[in-house]
Protein backbone atom coordinates (compact mmCIF):
# COMPACT_ATOMS: atom_id res chain seq x y z
CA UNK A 1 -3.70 0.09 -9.58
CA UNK A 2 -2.34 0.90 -12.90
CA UNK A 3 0.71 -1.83 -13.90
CA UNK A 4 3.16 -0.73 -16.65
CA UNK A 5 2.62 -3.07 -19.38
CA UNK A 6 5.93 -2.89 -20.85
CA UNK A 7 7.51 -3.52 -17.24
CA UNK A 8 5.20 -5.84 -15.81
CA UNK A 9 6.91 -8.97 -14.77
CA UNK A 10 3.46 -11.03 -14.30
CA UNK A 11 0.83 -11.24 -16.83
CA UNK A 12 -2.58 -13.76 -17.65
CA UNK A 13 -4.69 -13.82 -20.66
CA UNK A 14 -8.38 -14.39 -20.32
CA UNK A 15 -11.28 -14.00 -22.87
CA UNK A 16 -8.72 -13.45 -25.40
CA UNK A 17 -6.93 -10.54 -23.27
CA UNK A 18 -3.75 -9.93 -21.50
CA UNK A 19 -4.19 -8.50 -17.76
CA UNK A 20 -0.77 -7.31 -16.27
CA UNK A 21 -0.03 -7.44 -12.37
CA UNK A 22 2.28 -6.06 -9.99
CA UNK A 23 3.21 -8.98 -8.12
CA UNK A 24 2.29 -12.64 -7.99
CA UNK A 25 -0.01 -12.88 -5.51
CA UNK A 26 -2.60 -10.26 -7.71
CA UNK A 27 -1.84 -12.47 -10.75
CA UNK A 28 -2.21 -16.12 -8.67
CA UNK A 29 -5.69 -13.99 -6.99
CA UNK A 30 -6.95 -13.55 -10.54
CA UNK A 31 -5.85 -16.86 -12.38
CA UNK A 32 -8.16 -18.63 -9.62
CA UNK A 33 -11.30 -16.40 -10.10
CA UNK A 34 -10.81 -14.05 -13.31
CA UNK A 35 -14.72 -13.71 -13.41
CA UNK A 36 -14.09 -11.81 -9.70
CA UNK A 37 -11.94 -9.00 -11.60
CA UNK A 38 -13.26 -8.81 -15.19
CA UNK A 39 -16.75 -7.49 -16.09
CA UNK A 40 -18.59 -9.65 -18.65
C-alpha cells in the first residue's frame, strides 16, 4: 500500500527511518515486529 507521507496521520522511525501507515493497527503491527516489514 502506498501511504501519502505528507497526509499520513501515523508514522514510526526505525534504523534511522520514518515508515508512514494508514491506520493504527499497520503502525501498532509494525512497532511490535519492525524486523517482520523491513529488509535488513
Amino acid at each position: 500500500m502506498n501511504v501519502d507521507e505528507k497526509t499520513a496521520k501515523f508514522k514510526s522511525s526505525h534504523g534511522g527511518k520514518e515508515y508512514y501507515f494508514c491506520c493504527a493497527a499497520c503502525k501498532t503491527s509494525f512497532d511490535k515486529n519492525p524486523g517482520k516489514y523491513v529488509k535488513a
